[in-house]
PDB file of N, CA and C in Angstrom:
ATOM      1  N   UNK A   1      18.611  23.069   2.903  1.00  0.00           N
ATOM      2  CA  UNK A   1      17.461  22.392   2.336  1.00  0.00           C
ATOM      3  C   UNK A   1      17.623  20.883   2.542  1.00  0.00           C
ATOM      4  N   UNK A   2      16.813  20.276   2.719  1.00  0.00           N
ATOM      5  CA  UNK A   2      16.317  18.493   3.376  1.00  0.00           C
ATOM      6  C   UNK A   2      16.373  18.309   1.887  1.00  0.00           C
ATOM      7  N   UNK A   3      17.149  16.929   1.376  1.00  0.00           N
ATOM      8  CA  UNK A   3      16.845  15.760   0.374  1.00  0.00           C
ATOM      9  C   UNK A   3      15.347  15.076   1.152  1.00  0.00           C
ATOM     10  N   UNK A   4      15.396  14.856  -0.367  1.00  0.00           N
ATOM     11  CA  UNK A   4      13.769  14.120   0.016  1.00  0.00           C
ATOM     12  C   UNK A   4      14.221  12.150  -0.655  1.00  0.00           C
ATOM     13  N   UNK A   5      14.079  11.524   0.636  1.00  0.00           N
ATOM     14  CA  UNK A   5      14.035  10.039   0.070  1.00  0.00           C
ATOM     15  C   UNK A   5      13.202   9.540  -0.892  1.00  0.00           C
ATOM     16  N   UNK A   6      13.294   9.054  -2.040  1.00  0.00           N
ATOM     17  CA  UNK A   6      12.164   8.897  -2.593  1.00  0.00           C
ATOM     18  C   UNK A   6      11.263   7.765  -2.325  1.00  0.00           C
ATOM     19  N   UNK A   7      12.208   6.872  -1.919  1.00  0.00           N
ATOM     20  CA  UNK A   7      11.567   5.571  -1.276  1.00  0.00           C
ATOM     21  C   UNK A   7      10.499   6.077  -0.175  1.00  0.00           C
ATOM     22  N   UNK A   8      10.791   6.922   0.424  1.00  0.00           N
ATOM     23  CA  UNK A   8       9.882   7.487   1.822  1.00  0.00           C
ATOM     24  C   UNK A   8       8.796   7.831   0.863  1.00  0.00           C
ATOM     25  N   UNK A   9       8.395   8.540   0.339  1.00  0.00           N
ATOM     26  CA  UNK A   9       7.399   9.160  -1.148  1.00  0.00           C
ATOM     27  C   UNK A   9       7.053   8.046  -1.231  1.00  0.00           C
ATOM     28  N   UNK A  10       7.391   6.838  -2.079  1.00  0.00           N
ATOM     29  CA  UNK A  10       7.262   5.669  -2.685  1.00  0.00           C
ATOM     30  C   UNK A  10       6.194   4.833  -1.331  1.00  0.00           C
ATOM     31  N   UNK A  11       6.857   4.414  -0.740  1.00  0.00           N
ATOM     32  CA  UNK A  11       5.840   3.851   0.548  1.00  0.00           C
ATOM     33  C   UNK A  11       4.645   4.219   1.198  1.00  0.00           C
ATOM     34  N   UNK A  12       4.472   6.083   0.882  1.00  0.00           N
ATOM     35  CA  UNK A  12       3.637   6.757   1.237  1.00  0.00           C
ATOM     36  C   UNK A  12       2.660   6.518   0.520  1.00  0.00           C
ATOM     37  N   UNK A  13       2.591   6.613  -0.456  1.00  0.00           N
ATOM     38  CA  UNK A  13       2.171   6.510  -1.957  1.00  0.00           C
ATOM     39  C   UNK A  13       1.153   5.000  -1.746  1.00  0.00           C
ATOM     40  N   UNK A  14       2.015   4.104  -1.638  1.00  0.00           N
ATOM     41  CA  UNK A  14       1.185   2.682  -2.017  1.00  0.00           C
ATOM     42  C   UNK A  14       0.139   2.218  -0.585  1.00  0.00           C
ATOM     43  N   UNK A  15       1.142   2.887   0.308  1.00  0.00           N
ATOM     44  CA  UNK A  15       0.168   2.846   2.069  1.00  0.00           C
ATOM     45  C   UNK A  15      -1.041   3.667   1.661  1.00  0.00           C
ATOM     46  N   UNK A  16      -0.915   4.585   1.445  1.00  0.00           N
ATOM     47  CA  UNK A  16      -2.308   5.580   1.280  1.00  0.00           C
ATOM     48  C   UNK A  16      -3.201   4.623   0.406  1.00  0.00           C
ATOM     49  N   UNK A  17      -2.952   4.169  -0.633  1.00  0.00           N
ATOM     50  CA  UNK A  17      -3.967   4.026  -1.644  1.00  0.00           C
ATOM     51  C   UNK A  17      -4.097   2.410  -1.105  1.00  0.00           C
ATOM     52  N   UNK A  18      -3.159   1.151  -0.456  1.00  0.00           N
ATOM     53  CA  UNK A  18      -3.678   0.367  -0.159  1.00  0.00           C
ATOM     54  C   UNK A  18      -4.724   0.238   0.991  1.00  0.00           C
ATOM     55  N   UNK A  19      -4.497   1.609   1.720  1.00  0.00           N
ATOM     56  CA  UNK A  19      -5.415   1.300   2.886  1.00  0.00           C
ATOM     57  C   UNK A  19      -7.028   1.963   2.023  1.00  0.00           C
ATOM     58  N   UNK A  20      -7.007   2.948   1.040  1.00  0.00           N
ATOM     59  CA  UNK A  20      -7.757   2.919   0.220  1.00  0.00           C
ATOM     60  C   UNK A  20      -8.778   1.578  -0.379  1.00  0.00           C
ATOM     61  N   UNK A  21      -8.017   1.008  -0.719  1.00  0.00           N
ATOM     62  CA  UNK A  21      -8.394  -0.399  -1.562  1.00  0.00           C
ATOM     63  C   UNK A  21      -9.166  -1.576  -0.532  1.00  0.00           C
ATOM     64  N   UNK A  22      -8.169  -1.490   0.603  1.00  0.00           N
ATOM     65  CA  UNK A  22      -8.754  -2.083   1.766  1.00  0.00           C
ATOM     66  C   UNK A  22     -10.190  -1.722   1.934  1.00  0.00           C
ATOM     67  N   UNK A  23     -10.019  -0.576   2.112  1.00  0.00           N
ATOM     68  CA  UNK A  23     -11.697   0.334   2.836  1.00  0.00           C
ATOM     69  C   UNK A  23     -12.773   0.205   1.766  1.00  0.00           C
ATOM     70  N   UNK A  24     -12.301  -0.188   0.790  1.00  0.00           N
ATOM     71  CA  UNK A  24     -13.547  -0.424  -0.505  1.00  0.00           C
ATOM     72  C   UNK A  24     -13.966  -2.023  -0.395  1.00  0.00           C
ATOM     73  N   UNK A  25     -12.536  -2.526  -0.489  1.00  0.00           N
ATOM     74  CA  UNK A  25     -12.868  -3.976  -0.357  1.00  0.00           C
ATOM     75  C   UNK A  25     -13.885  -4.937   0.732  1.00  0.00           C
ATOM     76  N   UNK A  26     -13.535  -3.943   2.195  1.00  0.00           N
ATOM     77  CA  UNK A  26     -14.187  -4.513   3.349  1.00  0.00           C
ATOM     78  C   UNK A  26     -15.744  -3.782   2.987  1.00  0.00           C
ATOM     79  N   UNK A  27     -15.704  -2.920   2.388  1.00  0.00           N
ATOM     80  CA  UNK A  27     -17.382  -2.196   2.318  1.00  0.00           C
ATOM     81  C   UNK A  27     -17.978  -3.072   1.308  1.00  0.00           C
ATOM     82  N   UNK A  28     -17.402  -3.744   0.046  1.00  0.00           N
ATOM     83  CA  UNK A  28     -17.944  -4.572  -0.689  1.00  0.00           C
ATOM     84  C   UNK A  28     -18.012  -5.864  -0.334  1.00  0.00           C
ATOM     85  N   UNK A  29     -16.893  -6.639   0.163  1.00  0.00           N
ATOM     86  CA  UNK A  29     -17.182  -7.766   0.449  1.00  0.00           C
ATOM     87  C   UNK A  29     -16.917  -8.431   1.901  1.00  0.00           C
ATOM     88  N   UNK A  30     -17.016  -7.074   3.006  1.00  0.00           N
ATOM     89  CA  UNK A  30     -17.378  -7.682   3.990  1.00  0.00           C
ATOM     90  C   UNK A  30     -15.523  -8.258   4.920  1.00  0.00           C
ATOM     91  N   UNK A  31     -14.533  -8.600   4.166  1.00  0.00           N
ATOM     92  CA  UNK A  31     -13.305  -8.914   4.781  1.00  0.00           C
ATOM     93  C   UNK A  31     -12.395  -7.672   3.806  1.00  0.00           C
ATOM     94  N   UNK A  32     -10.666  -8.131   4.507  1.00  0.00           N
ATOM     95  CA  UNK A  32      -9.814  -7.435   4.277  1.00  0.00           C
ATOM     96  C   UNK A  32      -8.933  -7.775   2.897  1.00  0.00           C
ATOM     97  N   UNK A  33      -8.609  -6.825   2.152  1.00  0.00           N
ATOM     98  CA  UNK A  33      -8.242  -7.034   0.913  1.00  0.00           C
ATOM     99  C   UNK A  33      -7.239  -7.888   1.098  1.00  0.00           C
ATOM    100  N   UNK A  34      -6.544  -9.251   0.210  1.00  0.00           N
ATOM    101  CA  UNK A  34      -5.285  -9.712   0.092  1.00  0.00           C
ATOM    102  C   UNK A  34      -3.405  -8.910  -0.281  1.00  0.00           C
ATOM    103  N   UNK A  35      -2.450  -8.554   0.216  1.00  0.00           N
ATOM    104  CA  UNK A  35      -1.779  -8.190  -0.035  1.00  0.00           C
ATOM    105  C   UNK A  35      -1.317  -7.851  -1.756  1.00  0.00           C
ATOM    106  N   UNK A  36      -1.163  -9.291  -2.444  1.00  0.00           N
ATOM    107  CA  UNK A  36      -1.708 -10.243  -3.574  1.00  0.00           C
ATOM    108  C   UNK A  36      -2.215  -8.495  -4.512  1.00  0.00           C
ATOM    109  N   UNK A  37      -3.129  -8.828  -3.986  1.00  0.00           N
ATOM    110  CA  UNK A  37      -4.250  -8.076  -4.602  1.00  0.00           C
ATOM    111  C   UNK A  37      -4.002  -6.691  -5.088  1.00  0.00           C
ATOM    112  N   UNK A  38      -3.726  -6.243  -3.701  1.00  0.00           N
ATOM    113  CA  UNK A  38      -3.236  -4.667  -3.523  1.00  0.00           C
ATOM    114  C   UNK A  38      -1.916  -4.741  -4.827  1.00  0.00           C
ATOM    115  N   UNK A  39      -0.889  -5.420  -4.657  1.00  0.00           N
ATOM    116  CA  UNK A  39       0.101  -5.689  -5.679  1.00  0.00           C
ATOM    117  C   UNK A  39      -0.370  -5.357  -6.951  1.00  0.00           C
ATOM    118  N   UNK A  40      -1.283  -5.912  -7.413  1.00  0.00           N
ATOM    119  CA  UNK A  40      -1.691  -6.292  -8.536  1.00  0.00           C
ATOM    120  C   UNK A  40      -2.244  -5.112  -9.114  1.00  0.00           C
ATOM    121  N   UNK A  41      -2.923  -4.271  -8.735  1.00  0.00           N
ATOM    122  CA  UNK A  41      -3.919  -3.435  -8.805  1.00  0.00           C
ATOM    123  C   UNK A  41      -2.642  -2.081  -8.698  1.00  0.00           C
ATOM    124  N   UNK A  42      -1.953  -2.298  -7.889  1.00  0.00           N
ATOM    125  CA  UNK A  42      -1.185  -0.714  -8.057  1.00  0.00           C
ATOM    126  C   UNK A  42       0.263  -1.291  -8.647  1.00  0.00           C
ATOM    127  N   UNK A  43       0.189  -2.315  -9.520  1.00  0.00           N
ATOM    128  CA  UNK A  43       1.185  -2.796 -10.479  1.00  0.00           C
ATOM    129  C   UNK A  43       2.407  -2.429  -9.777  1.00  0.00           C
ATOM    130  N   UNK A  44       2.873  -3.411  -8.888  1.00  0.00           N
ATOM    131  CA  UNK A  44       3.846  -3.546  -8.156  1.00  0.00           C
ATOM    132  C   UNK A  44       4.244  -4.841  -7.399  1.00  0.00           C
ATOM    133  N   UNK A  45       4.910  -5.163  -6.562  1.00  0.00           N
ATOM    134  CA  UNK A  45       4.820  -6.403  -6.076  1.00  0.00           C
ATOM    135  C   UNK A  45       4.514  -6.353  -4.602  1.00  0.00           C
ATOM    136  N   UNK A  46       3.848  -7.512  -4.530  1.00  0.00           N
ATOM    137  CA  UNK A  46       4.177  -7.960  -2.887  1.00  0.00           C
ATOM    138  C   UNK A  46       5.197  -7.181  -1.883  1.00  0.00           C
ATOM    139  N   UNK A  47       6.466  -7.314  -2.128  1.00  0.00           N
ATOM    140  CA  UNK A  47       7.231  -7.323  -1.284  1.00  0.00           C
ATOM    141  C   UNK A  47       7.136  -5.762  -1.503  1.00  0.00           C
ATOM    142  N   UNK A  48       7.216  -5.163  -2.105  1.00  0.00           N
ATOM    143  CA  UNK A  48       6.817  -3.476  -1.829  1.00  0.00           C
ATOM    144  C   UNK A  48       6.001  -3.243  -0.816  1.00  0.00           C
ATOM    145  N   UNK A  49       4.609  -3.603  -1.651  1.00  0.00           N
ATOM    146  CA  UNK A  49       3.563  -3.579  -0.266  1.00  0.00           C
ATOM    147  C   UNK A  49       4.050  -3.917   1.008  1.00  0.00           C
ATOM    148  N   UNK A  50       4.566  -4.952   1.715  1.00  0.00           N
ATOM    149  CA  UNK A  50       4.557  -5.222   2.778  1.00  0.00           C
ATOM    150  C   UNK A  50       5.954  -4.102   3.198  1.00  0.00           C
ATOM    151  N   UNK A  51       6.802  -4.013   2.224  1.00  0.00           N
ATOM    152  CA  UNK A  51       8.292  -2.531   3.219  1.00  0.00           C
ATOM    153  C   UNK A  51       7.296  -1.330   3.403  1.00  0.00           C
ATOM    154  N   UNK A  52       6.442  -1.067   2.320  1.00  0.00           N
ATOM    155  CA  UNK A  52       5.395   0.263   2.484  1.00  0.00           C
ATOM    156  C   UNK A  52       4.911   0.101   4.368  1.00  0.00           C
ATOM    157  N   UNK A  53       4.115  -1.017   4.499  1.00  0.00           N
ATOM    158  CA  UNK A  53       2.997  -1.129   5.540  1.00  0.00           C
ATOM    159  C   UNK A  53       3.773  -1.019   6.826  1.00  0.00           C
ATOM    160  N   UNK A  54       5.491  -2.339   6.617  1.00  0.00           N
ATOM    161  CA  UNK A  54       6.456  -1.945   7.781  1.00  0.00           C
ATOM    162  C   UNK A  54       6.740  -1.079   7.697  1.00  0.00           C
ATOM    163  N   UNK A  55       7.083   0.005   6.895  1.00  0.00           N
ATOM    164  CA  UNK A  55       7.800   1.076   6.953  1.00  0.00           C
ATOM    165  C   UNK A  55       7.096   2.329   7.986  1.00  0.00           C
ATOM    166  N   UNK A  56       5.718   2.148   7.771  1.00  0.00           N
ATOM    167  CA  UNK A  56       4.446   3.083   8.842  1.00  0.00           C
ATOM    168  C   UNK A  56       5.029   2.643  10.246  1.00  0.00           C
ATOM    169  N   UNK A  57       5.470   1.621  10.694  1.00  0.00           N
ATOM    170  CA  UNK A  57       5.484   0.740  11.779  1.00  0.00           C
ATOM    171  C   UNK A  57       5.938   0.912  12.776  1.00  0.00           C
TER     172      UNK A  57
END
C-alpha cells in the first residue's frame, strides 16, 4: 500500500479552489485574482499558494 503525502493533498486542495476563485474573479471583474487574495479567502498564506501553483509545475 502507497503512503499518501499530505502536503501533495494540501496543494491539490488550494490549486483547485484557487483556480476556482480566479475563474469567478475574471468573470466578475474582468482581470486575474491577486495571490494576496486567494490567501486570504482560503485562510492561509501567500507562500502556500505560490508551493501549491509551483508544485502543478
Amino acid at each position: 500500500m502507497k503512503t499518501v503525502d499530505h502536503s501533495d493533498t494540501i496543494y491539490q486542495v488550494i490549486r483547485e479552489r484557487a483556480t476556482l476563485l480566479n475563474r469567478k474573479h475574471q468573470q466578475e471583474e474582468g482581470t486575474s485574482i491577486r495571490i494576496h487574495d486567494i490567501a486570504q479567502e482560503l485562510h492561509c498564506t501567500d507562500e502556500l499558494v505560490l508551493e501549491s501553483l509551483e508544485f502543478a509545475a
